[in-house]
Protein backbone atom coordinates (compact mmCIF):
# COMPACT_ATOMS: atom_id res chain seq x y z
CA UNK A 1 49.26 18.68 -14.08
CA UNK A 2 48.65 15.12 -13.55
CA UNK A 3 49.52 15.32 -9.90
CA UNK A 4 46.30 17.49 -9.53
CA UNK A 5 44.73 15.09 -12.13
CA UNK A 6 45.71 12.75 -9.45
CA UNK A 7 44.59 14.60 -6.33
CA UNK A 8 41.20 15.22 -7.90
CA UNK A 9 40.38 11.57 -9.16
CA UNK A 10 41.45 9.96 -5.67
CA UNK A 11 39.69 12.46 -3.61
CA UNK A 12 36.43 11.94 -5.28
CA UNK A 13 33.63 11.04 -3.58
CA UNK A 14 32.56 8.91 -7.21
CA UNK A 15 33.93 5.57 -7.42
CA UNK A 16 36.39 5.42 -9.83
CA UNK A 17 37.77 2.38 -12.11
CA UNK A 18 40.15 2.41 -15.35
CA UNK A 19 40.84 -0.63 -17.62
CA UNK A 20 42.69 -1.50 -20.15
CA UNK A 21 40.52 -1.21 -23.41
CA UNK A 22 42.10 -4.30 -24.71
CA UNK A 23 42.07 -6.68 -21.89
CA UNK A 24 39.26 -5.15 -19.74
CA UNK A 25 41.51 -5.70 -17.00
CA UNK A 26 41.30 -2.68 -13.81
CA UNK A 27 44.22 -1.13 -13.51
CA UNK A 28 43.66 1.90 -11.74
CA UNK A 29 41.02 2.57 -8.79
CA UNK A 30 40.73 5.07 -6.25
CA UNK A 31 39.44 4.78 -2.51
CA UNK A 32 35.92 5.17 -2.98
CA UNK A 33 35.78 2.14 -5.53
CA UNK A 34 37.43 0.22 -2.80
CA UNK A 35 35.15 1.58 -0.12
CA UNK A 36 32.42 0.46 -2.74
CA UNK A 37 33.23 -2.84 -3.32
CA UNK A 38 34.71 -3.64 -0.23
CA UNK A 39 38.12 -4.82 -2.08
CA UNK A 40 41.76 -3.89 -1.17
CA UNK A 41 43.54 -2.31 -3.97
CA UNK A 42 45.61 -5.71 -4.37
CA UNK A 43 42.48 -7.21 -4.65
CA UNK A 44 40.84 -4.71 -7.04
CA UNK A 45 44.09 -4.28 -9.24
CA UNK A 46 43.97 -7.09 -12.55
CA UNK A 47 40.73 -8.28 -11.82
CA UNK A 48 38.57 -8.32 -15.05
CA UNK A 49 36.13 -5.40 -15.57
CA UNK A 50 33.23 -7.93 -15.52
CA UNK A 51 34.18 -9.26 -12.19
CA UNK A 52 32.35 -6.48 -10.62
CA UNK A 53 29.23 -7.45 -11.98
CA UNK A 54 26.13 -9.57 -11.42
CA UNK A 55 26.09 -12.52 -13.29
CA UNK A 56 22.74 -11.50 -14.56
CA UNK A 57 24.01 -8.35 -15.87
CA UNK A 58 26.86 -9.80 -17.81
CA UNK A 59 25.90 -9.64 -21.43
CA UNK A 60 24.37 -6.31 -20.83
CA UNK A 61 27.96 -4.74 -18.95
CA UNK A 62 29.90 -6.22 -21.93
CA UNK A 63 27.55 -4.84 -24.75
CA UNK A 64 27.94 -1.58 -22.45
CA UNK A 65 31.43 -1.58 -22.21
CA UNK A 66 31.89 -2.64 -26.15
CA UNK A 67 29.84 1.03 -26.88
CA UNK A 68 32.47 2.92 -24.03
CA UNK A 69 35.00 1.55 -25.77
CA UNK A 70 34.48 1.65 -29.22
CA UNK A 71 32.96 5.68 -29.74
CA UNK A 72 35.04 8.13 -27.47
CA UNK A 73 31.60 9.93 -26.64
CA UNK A 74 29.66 10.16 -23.07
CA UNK A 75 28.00 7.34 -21.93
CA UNK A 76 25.75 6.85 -18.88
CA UNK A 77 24.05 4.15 -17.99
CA UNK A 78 22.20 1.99 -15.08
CA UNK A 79 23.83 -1.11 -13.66
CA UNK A 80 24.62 -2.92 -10.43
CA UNK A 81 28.09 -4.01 -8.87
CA UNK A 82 28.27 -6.94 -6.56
CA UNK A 83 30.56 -6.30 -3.67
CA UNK A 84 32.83 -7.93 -2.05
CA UNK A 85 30.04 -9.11 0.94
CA UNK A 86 27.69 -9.88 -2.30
CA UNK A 87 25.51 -6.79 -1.87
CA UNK A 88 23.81 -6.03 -5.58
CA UNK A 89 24.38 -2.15 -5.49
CA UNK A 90 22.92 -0.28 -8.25
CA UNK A 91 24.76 2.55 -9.67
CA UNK A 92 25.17 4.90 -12.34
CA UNK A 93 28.11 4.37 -14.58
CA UNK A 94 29.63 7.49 -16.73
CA UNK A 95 32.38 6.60 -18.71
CA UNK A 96 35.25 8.96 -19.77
CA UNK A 97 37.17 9.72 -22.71
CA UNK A 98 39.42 6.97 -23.72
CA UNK A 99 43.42 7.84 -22.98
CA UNK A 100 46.77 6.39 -23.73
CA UNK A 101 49.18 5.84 -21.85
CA UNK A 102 52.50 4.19 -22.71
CA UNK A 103 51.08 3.02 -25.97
CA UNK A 104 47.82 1.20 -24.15
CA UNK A 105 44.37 2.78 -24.72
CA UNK A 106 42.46 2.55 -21.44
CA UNK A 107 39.11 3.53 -20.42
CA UNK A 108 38.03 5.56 -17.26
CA UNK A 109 34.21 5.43 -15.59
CA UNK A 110 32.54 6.38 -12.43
CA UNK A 111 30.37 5.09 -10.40
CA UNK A 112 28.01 7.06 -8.50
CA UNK A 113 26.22 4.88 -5.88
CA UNK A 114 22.25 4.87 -6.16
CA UNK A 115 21.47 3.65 -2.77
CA UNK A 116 20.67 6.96 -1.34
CA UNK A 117 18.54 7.99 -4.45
CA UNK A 118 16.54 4.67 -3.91
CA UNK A 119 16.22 5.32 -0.20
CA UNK A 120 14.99 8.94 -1.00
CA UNK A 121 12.63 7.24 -3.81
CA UNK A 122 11.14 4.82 -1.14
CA UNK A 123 10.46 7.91 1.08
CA UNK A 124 8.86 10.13 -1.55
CA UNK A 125 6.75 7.37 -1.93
CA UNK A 126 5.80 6.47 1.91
CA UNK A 127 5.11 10.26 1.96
CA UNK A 128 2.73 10.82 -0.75
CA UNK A 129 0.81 7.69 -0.69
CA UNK A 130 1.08 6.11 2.66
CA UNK A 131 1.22 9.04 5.22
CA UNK A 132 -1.57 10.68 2.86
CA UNK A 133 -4.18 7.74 3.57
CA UNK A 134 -4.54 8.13 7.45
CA UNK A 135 -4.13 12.13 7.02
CA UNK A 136 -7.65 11.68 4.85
CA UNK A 137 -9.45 9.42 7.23
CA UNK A 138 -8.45 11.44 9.96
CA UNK A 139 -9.60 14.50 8.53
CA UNK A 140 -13.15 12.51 7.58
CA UNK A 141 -13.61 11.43 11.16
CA UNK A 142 -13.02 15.41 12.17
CA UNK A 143 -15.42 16.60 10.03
CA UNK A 144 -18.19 13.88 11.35
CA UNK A 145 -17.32 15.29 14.75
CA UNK A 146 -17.67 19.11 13.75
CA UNK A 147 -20.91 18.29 12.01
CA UNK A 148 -23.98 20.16 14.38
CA UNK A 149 -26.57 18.05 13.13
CA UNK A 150 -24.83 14.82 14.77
CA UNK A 151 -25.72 14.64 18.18
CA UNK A 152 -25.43 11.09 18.80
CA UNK A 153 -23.10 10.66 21.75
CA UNK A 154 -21.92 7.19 21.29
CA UNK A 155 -21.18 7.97 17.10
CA UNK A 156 -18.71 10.58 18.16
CA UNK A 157 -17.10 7.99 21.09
CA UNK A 158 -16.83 5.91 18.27
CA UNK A 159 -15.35 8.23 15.91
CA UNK A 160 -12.79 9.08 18.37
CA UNK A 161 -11.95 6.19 18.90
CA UNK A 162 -11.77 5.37 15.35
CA UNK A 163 -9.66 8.54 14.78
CA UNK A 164 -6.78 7.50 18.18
CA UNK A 165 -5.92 4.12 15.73
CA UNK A 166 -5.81 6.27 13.03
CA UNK A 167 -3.16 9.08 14.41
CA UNK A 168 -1.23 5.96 16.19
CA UNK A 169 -1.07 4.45 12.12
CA UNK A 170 -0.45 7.80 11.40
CA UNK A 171 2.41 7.60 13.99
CA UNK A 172 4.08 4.51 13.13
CA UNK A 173 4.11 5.50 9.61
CA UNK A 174 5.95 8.42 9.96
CA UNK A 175 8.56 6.79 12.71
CA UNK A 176 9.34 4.37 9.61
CA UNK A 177 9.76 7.36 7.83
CA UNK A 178 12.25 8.31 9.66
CA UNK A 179 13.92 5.11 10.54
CA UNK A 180 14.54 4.87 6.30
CA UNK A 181 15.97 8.47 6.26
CA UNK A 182 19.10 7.19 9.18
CA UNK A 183 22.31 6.77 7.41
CA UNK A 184 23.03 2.94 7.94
């Protein structure tokens, strides 16, 4: 059983770290903490728990991991890591039930990156506020066009060309749109 135990934890796509309750020391990771954090496993291997966090964060992660620690309930939380490079990443931390092992207690958590979720947030956001601003002033200038009581030729010149910027803001919003929804 804890071959497959094993198998699961090191194929997940989660970051995983475990440290020893009493030291805070990491003492188990799997491949998507190092891919995380940009560590080698020698690296990531007796480094203090804190280590992977901003300075800033400190007090917070260690009044964090105190509560993991001390209750064997679920815990989430939002924090950031620092990688190896110095990128603050923010992430969602779920800890585990405690275990012992070979008369150590040791906590388990994951990390589940946030980066995507922020880059989704910034798009959500470029969609209904920024994309919706030329859509409106677009569809203004259309109706002043459509209207049969204007017949002043050089009003709907200038409307159209009012309404070309506005399609070619339109257009650069929604390229930048796009550009933020590449994978990096």
């Amino acid at each position: 059983m804890i071959d497959i135990l094993k198998i699961i934890v090191k194929a997940s796509n989660d970051a995983v770290f475990v440290a020893d309750v009493r030291t805070g020391v990491i003492t188990f990771v799997n491949d998507a903490a190092l891919r995380l954090m940009g560590y080698t496993l020698e690296e990531m291997i007796g480094l203090h728990q804190t280590k992977l966090h901003p300075e800033d964060e400190l007090a917070f992660i260690a009044a964090k991991f105190e509560e993991f620690t001390n209750s064997n309930d679920f815990h989430q939380t939002n924090a950031h890591i620092l990688s190896k490079s110095g990128e603050k990443i923010p992430v969602l931390i779920t800890s585990a039930d405690l275990f012992e092992n070979e008369g150590r207690t040791y906590a388990a958590a994951y990390f589940k990156d946030m980066r995507p979720y922020k880059r989704l947030e910034e798009i959500a956001f470029l969609q209904s506020h920024i994309v919706r601003a030329p859509v409106a002033t677009a569809l203004g200038l259309l109706n002043i066009l459509e209207d049969d009581r204007n017949k002043d030729e050089d009003l709907k010149n200038e409307v159209i060309k009012y309404l070309k910027t506005v399609l070619l803001d339109l257009d650069n919003v929604i390229r930048n749109v796009v550009k933020k929804t590449e994978v990096a």
